[in-house]
C-alpha atoms as a PDB file:
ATOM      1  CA  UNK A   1      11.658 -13.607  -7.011  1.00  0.00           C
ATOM      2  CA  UNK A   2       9.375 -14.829  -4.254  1.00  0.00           C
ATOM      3  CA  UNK A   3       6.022 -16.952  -5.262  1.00  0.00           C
ATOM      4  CA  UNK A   4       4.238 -14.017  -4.219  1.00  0.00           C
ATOM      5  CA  UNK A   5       5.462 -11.280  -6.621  1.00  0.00           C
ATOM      6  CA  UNK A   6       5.146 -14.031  -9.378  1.00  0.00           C
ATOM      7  CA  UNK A   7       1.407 -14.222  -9.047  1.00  0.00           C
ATOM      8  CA  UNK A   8       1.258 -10.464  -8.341  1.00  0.00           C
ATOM      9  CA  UNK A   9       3.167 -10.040 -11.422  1.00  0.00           C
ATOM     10  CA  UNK A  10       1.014 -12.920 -13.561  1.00  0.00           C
ATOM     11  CA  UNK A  11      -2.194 -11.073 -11.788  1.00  0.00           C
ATOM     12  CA  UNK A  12      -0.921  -7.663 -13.277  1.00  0.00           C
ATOM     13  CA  UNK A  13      -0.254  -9.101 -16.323  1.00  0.00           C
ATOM     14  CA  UNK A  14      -3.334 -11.161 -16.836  1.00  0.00           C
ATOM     15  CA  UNK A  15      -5.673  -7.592 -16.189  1.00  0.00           C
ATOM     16  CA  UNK A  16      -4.208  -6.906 -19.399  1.00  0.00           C
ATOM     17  CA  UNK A  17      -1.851  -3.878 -17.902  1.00  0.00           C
ATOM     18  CA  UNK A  18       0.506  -3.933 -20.284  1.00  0.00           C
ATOM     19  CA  UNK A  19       2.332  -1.807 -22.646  1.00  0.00           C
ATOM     20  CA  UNK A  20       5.899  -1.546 -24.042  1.00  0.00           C
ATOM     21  CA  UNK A  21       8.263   1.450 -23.693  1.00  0.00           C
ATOM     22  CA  UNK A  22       7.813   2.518 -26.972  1.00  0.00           C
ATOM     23  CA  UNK A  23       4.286   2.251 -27.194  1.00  0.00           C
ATOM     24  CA  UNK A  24       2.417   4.680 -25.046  1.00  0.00           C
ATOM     25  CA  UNK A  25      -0.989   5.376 -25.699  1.00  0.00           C
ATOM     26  CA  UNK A  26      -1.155   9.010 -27.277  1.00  0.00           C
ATOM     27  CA  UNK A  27      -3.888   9.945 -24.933  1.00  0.00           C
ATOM     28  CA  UNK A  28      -4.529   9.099 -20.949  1.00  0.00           C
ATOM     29  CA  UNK A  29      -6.339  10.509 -18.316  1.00  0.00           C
ATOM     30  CA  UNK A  30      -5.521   9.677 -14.822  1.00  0.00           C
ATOM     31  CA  UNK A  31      -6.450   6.363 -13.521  1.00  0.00           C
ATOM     32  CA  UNK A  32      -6.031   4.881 -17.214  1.00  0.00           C
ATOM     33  CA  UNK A  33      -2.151   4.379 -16.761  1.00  0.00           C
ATOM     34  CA  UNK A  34      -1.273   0.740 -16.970  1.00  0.00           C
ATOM     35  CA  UNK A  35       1.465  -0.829 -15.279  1.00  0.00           C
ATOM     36  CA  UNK A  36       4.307  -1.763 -17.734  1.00  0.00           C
ATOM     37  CA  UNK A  37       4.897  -5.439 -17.851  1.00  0.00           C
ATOM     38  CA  UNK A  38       8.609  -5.106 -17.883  1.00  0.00           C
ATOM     39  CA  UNK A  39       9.165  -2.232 -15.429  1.00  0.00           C
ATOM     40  CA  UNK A  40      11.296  -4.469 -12.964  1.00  0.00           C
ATOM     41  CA  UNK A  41      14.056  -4.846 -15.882  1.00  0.00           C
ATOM     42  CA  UNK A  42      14.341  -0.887 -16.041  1.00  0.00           C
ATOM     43  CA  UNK A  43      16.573   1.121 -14.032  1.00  0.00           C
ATOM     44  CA  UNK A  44      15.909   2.067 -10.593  1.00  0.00           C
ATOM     45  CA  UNK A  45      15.052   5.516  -9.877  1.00  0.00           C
ATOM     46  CA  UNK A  46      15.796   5.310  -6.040  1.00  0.00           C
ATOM     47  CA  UNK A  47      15.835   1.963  -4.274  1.00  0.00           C
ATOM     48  CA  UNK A  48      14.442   0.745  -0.634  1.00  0.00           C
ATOM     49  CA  UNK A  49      12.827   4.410  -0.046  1.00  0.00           C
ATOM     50  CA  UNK A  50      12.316   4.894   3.645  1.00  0.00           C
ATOM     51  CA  UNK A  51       8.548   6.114   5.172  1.00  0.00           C
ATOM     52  CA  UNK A  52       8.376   5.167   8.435  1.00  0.00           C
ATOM     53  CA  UNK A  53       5.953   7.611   9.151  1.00  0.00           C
ATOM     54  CA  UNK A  54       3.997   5.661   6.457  1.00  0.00           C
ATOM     55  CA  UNK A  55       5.263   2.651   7.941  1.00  0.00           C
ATOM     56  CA  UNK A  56       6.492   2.197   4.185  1.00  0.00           C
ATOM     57  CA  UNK A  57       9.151   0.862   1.616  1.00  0.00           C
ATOM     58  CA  UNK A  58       8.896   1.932  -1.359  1.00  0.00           C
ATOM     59  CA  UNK A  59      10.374   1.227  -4.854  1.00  0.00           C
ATOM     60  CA  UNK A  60      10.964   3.723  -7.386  1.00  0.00           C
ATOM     61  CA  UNK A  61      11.737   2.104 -10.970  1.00  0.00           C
ATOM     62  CA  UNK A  62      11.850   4.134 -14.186  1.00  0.00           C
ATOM     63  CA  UNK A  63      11.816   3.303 -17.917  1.00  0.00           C
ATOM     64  CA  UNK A  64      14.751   3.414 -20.067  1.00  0.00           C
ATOM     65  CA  UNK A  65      13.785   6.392 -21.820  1.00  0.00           C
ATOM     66  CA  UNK A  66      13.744   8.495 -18.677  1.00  0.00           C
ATOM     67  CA  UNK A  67      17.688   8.241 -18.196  1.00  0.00           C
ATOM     68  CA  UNK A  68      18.466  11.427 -20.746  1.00  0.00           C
ATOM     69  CA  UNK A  69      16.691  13.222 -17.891  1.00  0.00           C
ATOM     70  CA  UNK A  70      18.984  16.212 -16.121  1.00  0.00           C
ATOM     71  CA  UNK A  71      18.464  17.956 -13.021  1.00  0.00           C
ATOM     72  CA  UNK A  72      18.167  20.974 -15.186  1.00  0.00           C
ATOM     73  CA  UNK A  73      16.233  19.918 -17.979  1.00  0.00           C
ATOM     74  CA  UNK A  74      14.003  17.644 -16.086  1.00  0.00           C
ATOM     75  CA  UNK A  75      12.558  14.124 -17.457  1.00  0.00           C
ATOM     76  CA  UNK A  76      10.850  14.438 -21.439  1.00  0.00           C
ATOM     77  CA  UNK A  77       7.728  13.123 -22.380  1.00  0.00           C
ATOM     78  CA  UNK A  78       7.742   9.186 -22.669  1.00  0.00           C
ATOM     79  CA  UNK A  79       9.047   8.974 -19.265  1.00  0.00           C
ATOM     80  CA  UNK A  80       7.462   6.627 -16.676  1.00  0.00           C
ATOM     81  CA  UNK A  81       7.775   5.773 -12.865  1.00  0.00           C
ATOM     82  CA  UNK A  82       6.506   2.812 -11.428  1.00  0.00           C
ATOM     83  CA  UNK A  83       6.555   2.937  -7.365  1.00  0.00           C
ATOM     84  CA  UNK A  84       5.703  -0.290  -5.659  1.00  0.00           C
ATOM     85  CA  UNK A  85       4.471   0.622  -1.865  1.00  0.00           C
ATOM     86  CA  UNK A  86       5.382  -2.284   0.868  1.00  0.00           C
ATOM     87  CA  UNK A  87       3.918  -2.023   4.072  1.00  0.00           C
ATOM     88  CA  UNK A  88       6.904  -1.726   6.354  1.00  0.00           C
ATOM     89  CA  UNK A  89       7.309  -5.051   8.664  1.00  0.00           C
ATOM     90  CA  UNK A  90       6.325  -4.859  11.860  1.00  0.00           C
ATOM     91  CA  UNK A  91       6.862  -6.832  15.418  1.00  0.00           C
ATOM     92  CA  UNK A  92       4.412  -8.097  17.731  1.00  0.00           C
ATOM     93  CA  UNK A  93       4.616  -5.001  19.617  1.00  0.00           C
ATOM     94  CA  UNK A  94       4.163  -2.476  16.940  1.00  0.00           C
ATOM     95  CA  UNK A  95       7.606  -1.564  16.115  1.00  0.00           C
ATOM     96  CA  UNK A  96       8.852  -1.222  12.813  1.00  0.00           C
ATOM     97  CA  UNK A  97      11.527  -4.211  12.009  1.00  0.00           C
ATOM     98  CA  UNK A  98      15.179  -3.072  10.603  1.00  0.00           C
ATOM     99  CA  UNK A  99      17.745  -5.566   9.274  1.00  0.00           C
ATOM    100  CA  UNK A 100      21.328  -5.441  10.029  1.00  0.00           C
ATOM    101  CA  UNK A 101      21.831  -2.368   7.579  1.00  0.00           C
ATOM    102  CA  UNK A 102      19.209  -0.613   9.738  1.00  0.00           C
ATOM    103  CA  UNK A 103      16.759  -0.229   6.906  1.00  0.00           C
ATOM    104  CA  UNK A 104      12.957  -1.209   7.149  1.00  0.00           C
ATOM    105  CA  UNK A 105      12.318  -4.694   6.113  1.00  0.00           C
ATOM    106  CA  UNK A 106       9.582  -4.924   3.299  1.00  0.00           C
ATOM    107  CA  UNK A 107       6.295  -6.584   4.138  1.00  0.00           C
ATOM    108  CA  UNK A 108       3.545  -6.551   2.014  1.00  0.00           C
ATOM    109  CA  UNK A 109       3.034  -5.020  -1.383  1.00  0.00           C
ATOM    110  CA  UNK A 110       0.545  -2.373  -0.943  1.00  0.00           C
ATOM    111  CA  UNK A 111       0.029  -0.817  -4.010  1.00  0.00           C
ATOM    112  CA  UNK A 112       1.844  -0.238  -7.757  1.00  0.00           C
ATOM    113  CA  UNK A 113       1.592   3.368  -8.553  1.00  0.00           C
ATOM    114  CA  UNK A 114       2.571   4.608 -12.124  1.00  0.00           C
ATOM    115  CA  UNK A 115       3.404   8.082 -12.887  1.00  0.00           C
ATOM    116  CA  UNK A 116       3.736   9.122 -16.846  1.00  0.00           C
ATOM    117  CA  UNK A 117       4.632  11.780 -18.729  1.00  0.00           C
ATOM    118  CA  UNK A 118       3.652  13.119 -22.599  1.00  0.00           C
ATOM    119  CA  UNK A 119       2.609  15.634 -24.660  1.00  0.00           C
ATOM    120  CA  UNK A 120      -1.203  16.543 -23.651  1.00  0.00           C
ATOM    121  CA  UNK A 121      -1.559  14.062 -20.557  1.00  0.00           C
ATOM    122  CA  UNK A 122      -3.198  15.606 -17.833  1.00  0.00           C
ATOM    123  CA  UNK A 123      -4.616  18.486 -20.069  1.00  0.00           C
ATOM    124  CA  UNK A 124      -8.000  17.657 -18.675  1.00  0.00           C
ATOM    125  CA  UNK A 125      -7.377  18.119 -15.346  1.00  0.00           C
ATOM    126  CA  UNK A 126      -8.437  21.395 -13.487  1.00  0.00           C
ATOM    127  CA  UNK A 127      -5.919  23.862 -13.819  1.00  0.00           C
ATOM    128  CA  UNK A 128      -4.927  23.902  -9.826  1.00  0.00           C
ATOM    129  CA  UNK A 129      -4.082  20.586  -9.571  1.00  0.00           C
ATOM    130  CA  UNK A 130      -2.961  19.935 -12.816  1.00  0.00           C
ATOM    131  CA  UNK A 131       1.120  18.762 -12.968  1.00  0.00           C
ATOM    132  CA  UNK A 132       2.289  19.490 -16.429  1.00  0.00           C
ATOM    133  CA  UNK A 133       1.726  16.964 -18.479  1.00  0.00           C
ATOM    134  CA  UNK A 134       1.696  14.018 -15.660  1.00  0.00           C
ATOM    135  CA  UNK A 135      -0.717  11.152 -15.277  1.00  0.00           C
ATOM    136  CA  UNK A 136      -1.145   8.859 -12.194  1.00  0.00           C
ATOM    137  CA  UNK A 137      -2.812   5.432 -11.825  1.00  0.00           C
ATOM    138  CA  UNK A 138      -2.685   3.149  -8.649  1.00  0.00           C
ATOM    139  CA  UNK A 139      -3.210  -0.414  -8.791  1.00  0.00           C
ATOM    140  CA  UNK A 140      -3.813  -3.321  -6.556  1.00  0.00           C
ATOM    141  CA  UNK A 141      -1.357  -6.223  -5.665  1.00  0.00           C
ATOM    142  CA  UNK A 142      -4.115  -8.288  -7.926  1.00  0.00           C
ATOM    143  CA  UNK A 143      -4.007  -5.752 -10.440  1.00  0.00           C
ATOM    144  CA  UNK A 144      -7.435  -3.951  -9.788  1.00  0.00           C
ATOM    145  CA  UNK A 145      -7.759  -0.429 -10.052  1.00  0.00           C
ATOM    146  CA  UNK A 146      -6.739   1.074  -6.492  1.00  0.00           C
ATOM    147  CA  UNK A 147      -9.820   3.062  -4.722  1.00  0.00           C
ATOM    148  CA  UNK A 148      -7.332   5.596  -4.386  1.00  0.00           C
ATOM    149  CA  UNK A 149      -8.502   9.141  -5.780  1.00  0.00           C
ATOM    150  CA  UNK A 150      -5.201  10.637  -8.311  1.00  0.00           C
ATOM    151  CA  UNK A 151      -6.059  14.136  -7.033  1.00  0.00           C
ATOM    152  CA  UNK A 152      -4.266  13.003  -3.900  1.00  0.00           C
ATOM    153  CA  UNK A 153      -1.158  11.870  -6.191  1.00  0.00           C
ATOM    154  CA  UNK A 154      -1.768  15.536  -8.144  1.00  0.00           C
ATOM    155  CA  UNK A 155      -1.950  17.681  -5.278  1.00  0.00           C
ATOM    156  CA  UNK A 156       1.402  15.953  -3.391  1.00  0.00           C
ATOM    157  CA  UNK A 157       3.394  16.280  -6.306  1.00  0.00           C
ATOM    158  CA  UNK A 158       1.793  20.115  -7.289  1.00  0.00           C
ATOM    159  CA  UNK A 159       4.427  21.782  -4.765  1.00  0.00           C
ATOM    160  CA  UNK A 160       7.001  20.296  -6.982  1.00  0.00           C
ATOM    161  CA  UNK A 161       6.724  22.080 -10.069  1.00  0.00           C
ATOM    162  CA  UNK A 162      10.309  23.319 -10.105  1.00  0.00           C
ATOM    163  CA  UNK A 163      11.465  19.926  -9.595  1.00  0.00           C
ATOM    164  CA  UNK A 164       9.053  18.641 -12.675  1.00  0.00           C
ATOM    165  CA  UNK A 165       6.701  17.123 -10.133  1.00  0.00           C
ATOM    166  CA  UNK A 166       8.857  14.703  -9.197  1.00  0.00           C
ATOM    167  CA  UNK A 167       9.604  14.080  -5.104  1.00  0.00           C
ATOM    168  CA  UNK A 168      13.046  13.315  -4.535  1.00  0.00           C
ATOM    169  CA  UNK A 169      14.547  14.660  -7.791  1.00  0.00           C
ATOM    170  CA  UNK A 170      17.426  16.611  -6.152  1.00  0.00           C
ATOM    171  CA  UNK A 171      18.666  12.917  -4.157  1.00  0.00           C
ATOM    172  CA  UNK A 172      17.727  11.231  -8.105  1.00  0.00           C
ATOM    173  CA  UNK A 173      19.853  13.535  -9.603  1.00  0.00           C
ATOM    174  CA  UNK A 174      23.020  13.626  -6.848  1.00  0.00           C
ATOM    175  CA  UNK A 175      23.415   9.962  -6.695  1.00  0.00           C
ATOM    176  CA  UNK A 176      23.841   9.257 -10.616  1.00  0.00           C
ATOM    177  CA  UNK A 177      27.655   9.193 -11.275  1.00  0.00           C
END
């Protein structure tokens, strides 16, 4: 791990955004998600996501729990996504950089989004943009609170309610063995 994820991890860590697998707070509203201290030991839920139109990497981790989830059923409460956002590398001239496997090369760490899941989250939220019972939070690299406004989160993952609000569920699902 480079120096620079350790003190983005310590930073994270030190804002007190912690909390195990097992012990979820029994009530959150958007914004109020912390980031799980151990969420890069848990299972990826797709790796190296390419956005160049966001000139983006992204990295989709979810907790242990989640992995009972089927396409069918969807994921139960308890379940949590963490998504780290890299900015996407670029060269002097603008253009996005690729390594040899033609993938974007990761820059920057954006922002740590968290996505969770349990009984009565999100029952506050206005019924149109409401996602079941999904919360969203979006930190900084520092880990401050991101100026980022959840109904944006809510209302990109609303068109996905067959897919339990989750963007790329159909790829999650087809690439487990």
């Amino acid at each position: 791990m480079s120096i620079r994820r350790l003190a983005v991890a310590a930073a994270i860590a030190a804002a007190g955004l912690t909390w195990g697998c097992a012990t979820a707070p029994s009530q959150v509203k958007d914004g109020e998600l912390p980031v799980p201290a151990d969420y890069k030991t848990w299972p990826k839920f797709l790796s190296a996501v390419q956005r160049p139109d966001a000139k983006q990497v992204r990295e989709i981790y979810m907790n242990p729990a989640s992995r009972g989830a089927t396409a069918a059923g969807g994921f139960g409460n308890g379940t949590v996504f963490v998504m780290e956002n890299y900015a996407a590398r670029a060269r002097a001239d603008g253009t996005l950089e690729a390594g040899p496997d033609g993938k974007l090369v990761k820059g920057d760490l954006l922002r740590v989004f968290v996505m969770g899941k349990n009984a009565g989250w999100g029952a506050g939220v206005a019924e149109p943009l409401r996602n079941g019972n999904w919360v969203y939070a979006a930190w900084l690299p520092g880990g401050q609170k991101a100026p980022e406004d959840t109904n944006t989160c809510r209302a990109c993952h609303l068109p996905l309610a067959s897919k339990d609000f989750v963007p790329r569920y159909d790829e999650h699902f087809a690439s487990r063995p």
